[in-house]
N, C-alpha and C. Protein backbone atom coordinates (compact mmCIF):
# COMPACT_ATOMS: atom_id res chain seq x y z
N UNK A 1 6.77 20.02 -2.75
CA UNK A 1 7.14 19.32 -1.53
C UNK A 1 7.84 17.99 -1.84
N UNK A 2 7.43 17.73 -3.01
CA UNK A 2 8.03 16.15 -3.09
C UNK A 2 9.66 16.21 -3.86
N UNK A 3 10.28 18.10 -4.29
CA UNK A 3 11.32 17.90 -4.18
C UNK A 3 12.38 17.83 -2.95
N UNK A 4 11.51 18.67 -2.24
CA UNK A 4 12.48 18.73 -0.67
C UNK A 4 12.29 17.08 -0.35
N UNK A 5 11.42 15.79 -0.10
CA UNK A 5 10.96 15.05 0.18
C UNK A 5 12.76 14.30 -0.42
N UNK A 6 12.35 14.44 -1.46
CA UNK A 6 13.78 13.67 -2.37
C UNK A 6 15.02 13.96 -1.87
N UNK A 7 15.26 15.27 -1.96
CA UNK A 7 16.53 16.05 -1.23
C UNK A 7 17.00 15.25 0.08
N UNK A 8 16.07 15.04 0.73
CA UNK A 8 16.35 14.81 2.54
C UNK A 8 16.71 13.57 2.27
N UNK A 9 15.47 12.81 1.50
CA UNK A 9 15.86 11.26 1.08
C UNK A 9 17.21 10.78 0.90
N UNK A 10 18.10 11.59 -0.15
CA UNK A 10 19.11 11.74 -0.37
C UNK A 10 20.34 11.86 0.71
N UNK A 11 19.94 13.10 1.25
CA UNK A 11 20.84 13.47 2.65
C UNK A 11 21.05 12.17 3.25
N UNK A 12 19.72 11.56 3.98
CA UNK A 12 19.75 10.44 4.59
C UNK A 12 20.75 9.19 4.27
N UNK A 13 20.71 9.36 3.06
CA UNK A 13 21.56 8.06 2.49
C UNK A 13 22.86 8.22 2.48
N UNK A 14 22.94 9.25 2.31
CA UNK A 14 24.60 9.92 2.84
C UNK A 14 25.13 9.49 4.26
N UNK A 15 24.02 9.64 5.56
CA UNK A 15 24.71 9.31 6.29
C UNK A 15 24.09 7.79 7.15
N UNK A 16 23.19 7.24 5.92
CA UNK A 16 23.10 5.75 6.42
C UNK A 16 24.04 5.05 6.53
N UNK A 17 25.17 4.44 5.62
CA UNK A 17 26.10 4.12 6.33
C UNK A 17 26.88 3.88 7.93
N UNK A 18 26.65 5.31 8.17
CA UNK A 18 27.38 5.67 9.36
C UNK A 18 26.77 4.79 10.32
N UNK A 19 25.23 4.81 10.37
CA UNK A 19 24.56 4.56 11.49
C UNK A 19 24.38 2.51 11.55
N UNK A 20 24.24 2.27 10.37
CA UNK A 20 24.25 1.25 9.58
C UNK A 20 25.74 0.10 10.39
N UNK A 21 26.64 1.07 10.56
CA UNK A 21 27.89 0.76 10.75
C UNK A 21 28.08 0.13 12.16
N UNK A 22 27.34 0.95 13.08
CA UNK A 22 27.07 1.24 14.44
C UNK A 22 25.93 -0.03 14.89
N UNK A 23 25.39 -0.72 13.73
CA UNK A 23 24.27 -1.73 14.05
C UNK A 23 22.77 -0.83 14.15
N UNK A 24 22.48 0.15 13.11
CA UNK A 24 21.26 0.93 13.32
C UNK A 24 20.94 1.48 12.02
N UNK A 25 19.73 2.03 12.00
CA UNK A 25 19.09 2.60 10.65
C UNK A 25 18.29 4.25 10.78
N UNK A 26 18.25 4.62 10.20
CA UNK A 26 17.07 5.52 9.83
C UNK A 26 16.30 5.30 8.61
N UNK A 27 14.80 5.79 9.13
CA UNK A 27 14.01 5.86 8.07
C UNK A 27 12.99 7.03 8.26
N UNK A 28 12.82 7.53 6.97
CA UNK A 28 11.93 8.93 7.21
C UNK A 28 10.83 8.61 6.98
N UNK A 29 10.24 8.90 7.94
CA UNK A 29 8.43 9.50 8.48
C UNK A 29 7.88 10.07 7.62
N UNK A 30 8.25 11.58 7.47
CA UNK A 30 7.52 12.59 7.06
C UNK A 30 8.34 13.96 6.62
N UNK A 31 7.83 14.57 5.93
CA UNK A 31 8.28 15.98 6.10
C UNK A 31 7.04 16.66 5.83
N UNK A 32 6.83 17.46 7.07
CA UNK A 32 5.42 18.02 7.25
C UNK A 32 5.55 19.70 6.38
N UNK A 33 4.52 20.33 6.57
CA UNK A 33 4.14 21.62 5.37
C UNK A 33 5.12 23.08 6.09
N UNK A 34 5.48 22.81 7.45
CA UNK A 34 6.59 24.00 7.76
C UNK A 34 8.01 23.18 7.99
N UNK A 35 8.35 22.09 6.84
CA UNK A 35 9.83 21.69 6.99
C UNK A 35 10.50 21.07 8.12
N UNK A 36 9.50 20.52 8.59
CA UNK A 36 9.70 19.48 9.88
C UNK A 36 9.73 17.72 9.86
N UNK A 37 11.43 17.56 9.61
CA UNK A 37 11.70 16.07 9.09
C UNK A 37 10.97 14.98 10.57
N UNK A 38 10.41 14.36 10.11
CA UNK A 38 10.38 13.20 10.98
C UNK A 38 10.65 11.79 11.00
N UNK A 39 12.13 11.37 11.57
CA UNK A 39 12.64 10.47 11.44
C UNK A 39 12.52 9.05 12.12
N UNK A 40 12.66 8.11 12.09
CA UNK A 40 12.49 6.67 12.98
C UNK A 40 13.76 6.45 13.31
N UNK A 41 15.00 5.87 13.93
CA UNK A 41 15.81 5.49 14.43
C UNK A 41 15.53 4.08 14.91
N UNK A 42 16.22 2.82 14.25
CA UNK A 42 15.73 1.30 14.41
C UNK A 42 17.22 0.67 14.97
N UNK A 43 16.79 -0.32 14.91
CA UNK A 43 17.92 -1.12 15.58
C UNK A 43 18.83 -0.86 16.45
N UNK A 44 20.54 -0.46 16.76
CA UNK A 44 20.81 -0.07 17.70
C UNK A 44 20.89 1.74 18.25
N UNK A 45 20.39 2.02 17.25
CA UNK A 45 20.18 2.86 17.66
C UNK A 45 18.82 3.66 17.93
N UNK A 46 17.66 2.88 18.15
CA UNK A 46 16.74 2.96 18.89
C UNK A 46 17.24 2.82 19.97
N UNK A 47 16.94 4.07 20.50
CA UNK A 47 16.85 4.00 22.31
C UNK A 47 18.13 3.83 22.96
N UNK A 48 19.37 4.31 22.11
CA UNK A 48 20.73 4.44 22.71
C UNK A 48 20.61 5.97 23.07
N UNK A 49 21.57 5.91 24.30
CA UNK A 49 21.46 6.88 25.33
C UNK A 49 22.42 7.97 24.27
N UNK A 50 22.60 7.55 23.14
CA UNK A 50 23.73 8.83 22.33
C UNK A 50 22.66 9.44 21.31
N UNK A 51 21.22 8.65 20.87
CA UNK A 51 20.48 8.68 19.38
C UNK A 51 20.23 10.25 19.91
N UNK A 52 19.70 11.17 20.28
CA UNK A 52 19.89 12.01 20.42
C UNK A 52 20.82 13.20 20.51
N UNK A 53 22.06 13.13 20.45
CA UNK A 53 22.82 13.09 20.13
C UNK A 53 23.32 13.11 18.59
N UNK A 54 23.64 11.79 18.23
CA UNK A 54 22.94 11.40 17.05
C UNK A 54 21.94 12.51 15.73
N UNK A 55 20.83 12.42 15.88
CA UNK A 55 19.84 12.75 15.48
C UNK A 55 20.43 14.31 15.58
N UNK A 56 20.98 14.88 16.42
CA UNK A 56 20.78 16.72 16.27
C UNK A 56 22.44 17.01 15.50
N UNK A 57 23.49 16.47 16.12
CA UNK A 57 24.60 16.37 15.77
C UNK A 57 24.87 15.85 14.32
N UNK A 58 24.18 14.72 14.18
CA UNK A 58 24.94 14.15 12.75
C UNK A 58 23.76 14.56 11.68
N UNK A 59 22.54 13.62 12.28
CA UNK A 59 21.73 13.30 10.86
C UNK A 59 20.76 14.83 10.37
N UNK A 60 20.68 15.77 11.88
CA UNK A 60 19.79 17.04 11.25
C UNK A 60 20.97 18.12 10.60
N UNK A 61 22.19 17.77 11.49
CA UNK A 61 22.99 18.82 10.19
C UNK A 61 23.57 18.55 8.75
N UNK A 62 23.61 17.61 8.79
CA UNK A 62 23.75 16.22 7.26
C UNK A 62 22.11 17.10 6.59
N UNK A 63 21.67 16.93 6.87
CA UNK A 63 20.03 17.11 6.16
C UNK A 63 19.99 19.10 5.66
N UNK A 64 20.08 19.25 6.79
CA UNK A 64 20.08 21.03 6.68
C UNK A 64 21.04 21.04 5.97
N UNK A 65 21.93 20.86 5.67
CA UNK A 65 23.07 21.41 4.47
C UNK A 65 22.52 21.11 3.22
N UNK A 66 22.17 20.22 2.91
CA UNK A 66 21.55 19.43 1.79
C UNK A 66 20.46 19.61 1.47
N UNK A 67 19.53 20.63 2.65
CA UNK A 67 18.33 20.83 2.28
C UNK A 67 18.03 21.80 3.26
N UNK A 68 18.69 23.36 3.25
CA UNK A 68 18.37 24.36 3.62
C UNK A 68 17.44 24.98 3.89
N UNK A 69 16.34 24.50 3.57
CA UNK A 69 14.79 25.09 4.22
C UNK A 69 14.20 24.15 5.45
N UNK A 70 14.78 22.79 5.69
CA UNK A 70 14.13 22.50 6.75
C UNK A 70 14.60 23.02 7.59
N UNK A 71 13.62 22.68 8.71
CA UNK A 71 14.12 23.59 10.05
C UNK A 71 14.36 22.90 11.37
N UNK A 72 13.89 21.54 11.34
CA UNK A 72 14.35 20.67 12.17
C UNK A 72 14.20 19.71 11.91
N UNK A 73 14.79 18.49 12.64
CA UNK A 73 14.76 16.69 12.53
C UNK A 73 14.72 16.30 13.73
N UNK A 74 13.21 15.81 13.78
CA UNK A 74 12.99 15.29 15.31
C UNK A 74 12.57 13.37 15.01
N UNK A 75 12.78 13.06 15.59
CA UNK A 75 12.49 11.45 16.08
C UNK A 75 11.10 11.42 16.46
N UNK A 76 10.32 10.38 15.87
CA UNK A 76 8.90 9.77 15.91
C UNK A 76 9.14 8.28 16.74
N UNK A 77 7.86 8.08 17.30
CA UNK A 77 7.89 6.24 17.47
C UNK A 77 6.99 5.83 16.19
């Protein structure tokens, strides 16, 4: 588990920048035992009417390419 853990880690950083850019961050939660990323979304993009958006569009298909066994990326508080 703690290679998939790394993998996503990775992914993430790939598309920190982007969000980074926009005035916002991600940081990962978790990845639970059936491949379920759980992410935080901070700064401006906490609670922008697009992070959803966001989150399914950019950062869970960024992740699934890079790490083909998870199965989703959902947002935590």
């Amino acid at each position: 588990m703690e290679d998939i853990k790394s993998r996503v880690m990775a992914a993430l950083e790939k598309i920190r920048p982007y969000l980074v850019a926009d005035g916002g961050d991600i940081k990962l939660v978790d990845v639970t035992e059936d491949f379920i990323v759980k992410v935080q979304l901070t700064g401006a993009c906490h609670g922008c009417p697009f992070s959803m958006q966001t989150l399914k569009a950019g950062v869970e298909m960024a992740v699934k390419k890079d790490v083909p066994e998870i199965i989703e990326v959902v947002e935590v508080d």
